[in-house]
C-alpha atoms as a PDB file:
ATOM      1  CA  UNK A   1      12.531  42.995 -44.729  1.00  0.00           C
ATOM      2  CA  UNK A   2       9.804  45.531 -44.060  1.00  0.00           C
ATOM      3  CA  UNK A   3       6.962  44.231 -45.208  1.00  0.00           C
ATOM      4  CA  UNK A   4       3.348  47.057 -44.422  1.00  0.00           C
ATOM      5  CA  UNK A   5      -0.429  46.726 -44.884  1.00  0.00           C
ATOM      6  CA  UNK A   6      -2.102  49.580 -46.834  1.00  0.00           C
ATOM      7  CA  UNK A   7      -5.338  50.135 -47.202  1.00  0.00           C
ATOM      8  CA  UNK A   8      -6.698  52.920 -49.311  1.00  0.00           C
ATOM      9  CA  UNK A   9      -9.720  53.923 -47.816  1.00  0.00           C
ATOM     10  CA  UNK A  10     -11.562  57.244 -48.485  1.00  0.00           C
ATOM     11  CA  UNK A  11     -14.664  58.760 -47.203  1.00  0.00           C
ATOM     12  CA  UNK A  12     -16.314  59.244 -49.942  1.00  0.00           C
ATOM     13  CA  UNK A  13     -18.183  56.308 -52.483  1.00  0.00           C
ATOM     14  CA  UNK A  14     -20.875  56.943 -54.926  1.00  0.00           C
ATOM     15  CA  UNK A  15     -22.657  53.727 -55.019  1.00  0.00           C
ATOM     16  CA  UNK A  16     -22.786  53.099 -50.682  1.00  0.00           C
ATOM     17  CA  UNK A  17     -22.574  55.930 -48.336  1.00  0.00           C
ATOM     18  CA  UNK A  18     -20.045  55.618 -46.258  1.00  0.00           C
ATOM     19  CA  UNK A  19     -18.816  52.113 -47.937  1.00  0.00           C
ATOM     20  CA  UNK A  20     -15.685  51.665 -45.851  1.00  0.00           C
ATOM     21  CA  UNK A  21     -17.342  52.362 -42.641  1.00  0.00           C
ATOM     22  CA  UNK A  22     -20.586  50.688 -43.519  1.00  0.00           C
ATOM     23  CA  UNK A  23     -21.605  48.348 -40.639  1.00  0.00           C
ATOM     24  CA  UNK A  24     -21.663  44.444 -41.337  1.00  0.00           C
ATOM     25  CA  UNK A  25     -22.898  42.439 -38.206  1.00  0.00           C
ATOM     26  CA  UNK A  26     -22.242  45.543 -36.127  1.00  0.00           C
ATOM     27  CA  UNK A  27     -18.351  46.329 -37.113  1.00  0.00           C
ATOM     28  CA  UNK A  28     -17.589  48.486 -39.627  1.00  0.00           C
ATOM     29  CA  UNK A  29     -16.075  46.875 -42.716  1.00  0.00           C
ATOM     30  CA  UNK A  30     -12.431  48.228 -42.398  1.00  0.00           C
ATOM     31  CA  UNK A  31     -12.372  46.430 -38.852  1.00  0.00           C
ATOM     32  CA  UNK A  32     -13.080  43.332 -40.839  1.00  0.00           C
ATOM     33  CA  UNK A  33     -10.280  43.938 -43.309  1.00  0.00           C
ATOM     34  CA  UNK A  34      -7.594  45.283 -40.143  1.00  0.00           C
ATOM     35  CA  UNK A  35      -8.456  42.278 -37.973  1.00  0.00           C
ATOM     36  CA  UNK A  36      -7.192  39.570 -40.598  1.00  0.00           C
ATOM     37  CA  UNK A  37      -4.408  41.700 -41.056  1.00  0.00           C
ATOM     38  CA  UNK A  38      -3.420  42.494 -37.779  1.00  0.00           C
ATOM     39  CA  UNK A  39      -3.331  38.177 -37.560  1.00  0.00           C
ATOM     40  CA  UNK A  40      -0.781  38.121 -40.387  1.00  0.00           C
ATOM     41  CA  UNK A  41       2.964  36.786 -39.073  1.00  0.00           C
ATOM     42  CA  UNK A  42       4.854  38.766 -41.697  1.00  0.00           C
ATOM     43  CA  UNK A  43       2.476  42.082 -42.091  1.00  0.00           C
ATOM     44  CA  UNK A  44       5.182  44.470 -39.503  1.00  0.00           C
ATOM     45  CA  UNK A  45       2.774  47.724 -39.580  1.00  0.00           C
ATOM     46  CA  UNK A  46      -0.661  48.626 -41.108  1.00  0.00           C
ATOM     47  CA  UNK A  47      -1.508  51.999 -42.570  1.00  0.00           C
ATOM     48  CA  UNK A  48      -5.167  53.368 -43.715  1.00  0.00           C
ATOM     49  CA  UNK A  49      -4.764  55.979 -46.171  1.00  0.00           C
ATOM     50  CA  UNK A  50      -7.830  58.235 -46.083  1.00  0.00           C
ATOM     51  CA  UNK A  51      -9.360  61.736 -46.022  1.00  0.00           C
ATOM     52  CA  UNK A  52     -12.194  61.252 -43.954  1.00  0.00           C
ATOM     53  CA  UNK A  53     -11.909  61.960 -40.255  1.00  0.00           C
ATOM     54  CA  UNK A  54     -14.730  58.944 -39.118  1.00  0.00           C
ATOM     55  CA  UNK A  55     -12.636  56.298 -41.172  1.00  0.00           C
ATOM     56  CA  UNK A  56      -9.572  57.454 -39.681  1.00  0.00           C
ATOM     57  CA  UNK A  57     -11.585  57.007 -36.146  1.00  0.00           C
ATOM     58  CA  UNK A  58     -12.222  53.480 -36.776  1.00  0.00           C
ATOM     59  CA  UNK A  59      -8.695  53.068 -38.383  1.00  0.00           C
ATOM     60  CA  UNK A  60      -6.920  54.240 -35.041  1.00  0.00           C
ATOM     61  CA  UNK A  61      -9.468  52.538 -32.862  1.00  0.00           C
ATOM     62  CA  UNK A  62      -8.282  49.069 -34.654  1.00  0.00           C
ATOM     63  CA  UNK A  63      -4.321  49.519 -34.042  1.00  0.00           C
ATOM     64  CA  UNK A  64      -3.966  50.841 -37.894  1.00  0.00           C
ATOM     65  CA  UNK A  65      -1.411  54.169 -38.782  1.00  0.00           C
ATOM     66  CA  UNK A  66      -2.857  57.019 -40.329  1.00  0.00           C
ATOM     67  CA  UNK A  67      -1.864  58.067 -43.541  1.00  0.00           C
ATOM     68  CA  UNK A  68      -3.667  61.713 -44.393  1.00  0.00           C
ATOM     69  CA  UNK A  69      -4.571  61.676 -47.824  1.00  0.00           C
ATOM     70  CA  UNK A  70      -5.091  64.829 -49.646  1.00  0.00           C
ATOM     71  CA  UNK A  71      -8.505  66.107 -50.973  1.00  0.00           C
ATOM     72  CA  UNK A  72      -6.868  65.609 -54.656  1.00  0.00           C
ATOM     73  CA  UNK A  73      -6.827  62.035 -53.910  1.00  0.00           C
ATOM     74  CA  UNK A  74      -9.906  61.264 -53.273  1.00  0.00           C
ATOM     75  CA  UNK A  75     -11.094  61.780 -56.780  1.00  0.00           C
ATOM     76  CA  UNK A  76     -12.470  59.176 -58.583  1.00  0.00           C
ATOM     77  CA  UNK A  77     -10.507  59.313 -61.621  1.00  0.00           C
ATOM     78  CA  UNK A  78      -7.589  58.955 -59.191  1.00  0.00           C
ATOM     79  CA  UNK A  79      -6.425  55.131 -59.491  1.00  0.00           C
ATOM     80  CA  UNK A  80      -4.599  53.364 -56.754  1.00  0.00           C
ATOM     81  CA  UNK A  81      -1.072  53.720 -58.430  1.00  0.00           C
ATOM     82  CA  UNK A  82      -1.222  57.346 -57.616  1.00  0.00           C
ATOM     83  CA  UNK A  83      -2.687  56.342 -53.425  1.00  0.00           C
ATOM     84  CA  UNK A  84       0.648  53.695 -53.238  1.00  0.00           C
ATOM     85  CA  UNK A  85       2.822  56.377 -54.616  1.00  0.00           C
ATOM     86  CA  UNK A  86       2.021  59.193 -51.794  1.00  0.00           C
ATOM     87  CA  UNK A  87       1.432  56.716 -49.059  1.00  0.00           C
ATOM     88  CA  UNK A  88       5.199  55.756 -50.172  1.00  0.00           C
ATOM     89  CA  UNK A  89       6.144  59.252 -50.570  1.00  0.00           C
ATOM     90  CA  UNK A  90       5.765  59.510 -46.842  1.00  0.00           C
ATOM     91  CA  UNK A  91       6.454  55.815 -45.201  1.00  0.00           C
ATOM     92  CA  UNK A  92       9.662  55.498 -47.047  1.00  0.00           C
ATOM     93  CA  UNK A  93      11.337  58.642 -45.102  1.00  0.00           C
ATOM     94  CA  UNK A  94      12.093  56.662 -42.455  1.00  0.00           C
ATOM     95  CA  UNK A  95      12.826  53.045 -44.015  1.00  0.00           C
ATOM     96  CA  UNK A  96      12.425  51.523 -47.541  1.00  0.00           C
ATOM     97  CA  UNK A  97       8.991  49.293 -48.166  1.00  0.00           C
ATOM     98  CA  UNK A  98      10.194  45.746 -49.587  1.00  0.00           C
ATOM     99  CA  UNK A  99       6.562  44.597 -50.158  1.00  0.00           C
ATOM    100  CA  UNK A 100       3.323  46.069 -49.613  1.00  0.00           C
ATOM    101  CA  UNK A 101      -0.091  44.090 -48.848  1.00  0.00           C
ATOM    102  CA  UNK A 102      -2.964  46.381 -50.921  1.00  0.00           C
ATOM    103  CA  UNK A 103      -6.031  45.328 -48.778  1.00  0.00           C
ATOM    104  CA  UNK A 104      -9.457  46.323 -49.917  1.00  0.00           C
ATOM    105  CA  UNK A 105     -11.561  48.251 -46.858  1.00  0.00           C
ATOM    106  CA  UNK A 106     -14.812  46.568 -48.830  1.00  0.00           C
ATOM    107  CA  UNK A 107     -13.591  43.497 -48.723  1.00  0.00           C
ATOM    108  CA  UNK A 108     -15.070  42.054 -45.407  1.00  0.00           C
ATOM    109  CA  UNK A 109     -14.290  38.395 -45.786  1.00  0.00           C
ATOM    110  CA  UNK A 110     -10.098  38.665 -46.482  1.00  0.00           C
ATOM    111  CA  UNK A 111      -9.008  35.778 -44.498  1.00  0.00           C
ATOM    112  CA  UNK A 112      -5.256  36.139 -42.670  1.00  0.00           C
ATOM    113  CA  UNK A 113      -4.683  33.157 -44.149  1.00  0.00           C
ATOM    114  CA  UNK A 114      -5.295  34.444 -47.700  1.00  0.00           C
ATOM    115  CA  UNK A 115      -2.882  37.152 -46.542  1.00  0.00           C
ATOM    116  CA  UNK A 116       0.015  35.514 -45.584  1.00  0.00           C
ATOM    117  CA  UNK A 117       0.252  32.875 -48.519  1.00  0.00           C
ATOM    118  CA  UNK A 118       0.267  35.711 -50.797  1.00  0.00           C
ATOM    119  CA  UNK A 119       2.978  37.493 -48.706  1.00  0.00           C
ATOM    120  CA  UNK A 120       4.954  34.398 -49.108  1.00  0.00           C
ATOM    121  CA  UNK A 121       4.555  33.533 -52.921  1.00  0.00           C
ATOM    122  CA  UNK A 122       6.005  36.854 -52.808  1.00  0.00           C
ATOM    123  CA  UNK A 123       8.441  37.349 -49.860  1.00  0.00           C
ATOM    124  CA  UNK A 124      10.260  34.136 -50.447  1.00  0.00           C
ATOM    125  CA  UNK A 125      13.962  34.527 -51.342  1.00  0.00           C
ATOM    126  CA  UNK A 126      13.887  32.139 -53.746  1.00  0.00           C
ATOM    127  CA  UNK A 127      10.592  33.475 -55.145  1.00  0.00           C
ATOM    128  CA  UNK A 128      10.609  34.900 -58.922  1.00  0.00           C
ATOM    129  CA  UNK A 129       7.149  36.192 -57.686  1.00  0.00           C
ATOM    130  CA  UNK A 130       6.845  39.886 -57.650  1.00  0.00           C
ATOM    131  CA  UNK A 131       3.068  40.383 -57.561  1.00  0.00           C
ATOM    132  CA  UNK A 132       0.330  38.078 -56.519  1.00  0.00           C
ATOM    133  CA  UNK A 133      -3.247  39.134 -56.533  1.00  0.00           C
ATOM    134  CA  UNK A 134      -6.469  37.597 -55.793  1.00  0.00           C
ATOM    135  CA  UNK A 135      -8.667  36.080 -57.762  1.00  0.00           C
ATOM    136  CA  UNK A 136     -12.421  35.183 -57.641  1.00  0.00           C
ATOM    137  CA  UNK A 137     -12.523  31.507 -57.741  1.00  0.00           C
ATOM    138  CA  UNK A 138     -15.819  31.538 -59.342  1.00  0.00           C
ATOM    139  CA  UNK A 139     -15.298  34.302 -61.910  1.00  0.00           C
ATOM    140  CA  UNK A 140     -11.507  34.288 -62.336  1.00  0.00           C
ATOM    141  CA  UNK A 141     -11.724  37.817 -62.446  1.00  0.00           C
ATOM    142  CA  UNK A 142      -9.824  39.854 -60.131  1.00  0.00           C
ATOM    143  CA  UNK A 143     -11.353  40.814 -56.555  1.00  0.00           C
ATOM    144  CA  UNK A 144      -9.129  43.700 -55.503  1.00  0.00           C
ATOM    145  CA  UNK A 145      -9.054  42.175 -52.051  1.00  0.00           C
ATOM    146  CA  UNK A 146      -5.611  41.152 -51.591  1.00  0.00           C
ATOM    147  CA  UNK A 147      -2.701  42.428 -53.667  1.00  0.00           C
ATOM    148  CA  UNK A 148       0.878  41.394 -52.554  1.00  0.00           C
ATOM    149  CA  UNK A 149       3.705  43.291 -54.481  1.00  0.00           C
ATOM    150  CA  UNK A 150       7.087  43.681 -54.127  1.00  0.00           C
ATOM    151  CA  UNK A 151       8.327  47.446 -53.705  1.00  0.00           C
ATOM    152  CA  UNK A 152       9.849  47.743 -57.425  1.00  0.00           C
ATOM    153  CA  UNK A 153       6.294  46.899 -59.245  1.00  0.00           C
ATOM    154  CA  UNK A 154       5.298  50.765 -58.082  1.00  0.00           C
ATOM    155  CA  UNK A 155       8.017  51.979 -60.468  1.00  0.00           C
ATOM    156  CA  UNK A 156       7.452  49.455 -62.986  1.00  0.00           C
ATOM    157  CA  UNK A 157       3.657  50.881 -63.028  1.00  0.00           C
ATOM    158  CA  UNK A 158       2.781  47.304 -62.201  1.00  0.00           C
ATOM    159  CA  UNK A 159       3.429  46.305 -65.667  1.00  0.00           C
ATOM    160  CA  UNK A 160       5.682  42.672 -65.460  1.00  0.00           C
ATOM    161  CA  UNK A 161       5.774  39.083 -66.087  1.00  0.00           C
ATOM    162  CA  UNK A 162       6.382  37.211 -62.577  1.00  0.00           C
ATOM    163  CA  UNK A 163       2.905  37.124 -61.066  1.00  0.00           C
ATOM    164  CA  UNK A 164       1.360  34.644 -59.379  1.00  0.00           C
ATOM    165  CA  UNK A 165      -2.506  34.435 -57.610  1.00  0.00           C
ATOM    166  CA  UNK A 166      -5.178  33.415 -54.634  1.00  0.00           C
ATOM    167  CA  UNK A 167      -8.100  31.737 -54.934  1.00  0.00           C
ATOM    168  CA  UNK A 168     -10.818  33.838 -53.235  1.00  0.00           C
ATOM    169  CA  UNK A 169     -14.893  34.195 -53.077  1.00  0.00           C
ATOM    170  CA  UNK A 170     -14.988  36.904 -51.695  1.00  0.00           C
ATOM    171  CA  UNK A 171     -17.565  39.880 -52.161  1.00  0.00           C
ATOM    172  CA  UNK A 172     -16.996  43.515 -52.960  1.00  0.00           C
ATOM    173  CA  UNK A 173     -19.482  45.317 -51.188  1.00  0.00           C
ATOM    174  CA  UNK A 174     -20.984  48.459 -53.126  1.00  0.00           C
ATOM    175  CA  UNK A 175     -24.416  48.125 -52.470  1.00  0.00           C
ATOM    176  CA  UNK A 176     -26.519  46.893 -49.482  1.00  0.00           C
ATOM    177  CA  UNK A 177     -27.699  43.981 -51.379  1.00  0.00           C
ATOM    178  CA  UNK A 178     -23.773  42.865 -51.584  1.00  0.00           C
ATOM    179  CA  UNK A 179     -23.877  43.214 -47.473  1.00  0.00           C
ATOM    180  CA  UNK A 180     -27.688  41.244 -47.190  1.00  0.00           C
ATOM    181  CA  UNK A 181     -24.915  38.429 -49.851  1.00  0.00           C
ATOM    182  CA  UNK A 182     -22.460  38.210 -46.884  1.00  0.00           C
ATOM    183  CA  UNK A 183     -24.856  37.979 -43.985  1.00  0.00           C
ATOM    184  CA  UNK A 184     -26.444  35.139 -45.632  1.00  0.00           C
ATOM    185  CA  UNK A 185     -23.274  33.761 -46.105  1.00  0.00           C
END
């Protein structure tokens, strides 16, 4: 079963400069997000999929695979569906994806351990789970941090019935007030 990290992370933001990159206690925050999930035990290979030549810098510099991402991308009417999709396009030439980990890159706080109980409400062969996301334990909205899918939900659009969740609290950093949040803890 191959099981991949992907993290869609493009240069550009509107609401931070530089968001993805954007140092938190001196690391960038991708290098947050790649650390936990270079800790998962299922997670085989972790790609970046970005534009931007300084986040694919910090990308290599933290053991993550480059996906390039074309300028078209990077718009932002252009939704994540369309990112999974192309990063698929390519990865699956080799091998077929079973299950894909969506990490955020503003999501500084993803814990491993968050990780890897999603990957196995979903990887489990006697799971009926085909898509776990995490939720905000607070808000019980979603956070975007972590989303676990199997490889069919792509084609399906995500649209289906066997989900399943995560508690979370984490933040989504968009501003540097979100950053001063985290710091303070």
């Amino acid at each position: 079963m191959r099981i991949i990290a992907l993290i869609p992370a493009k240069g550009k933001s509107n609401r931070l400069k530089n968001k993805n990159i954007y140092p938190l206690s001196g690391k960038p925050l991708l290098a947050w997000t790649l650390d936990a999930a270079k800790k998962s035990k299922y997670i085989h290979e972790t790609y970046v999929s970005t534009e931007s030549e300084d986040v694919k810098a910090v990308a290599r510099e933290n053991g993550a695979l480059i996906i390039d991402r074309p300028e078209p991308l990077t718009k932002d009417s252009v939704g994540k569906q369309q990112v999974i999709e192309h990063a698929l396009s390519i990865l699956e030439k080799e091998k077929p994806v079973d299950i894909i980990c969506l990490l955020q890159a503003n999501s500084p706080q993803i814990e491993t351990e968050k990780i890897d109980e999603a990957i196995e409400k979903v990887a489990h062969p006697l799971s009926q789970t085909w898509d776990c996301i995490s939720i905000n334990k607070n808000t019980l909205f979603t956070d975007g941090a972590i989303r676990v899918f199997r490889r069919r939900v792509v084609d399906d659009c995500g649209v289906g019935m066997y989900k399943s969740i995560i508690l979370t609290d984490y933040i989504d950093v968009h501003y540097k007030e979100d950053i001063e949040k985290i710091k303070k803890g």
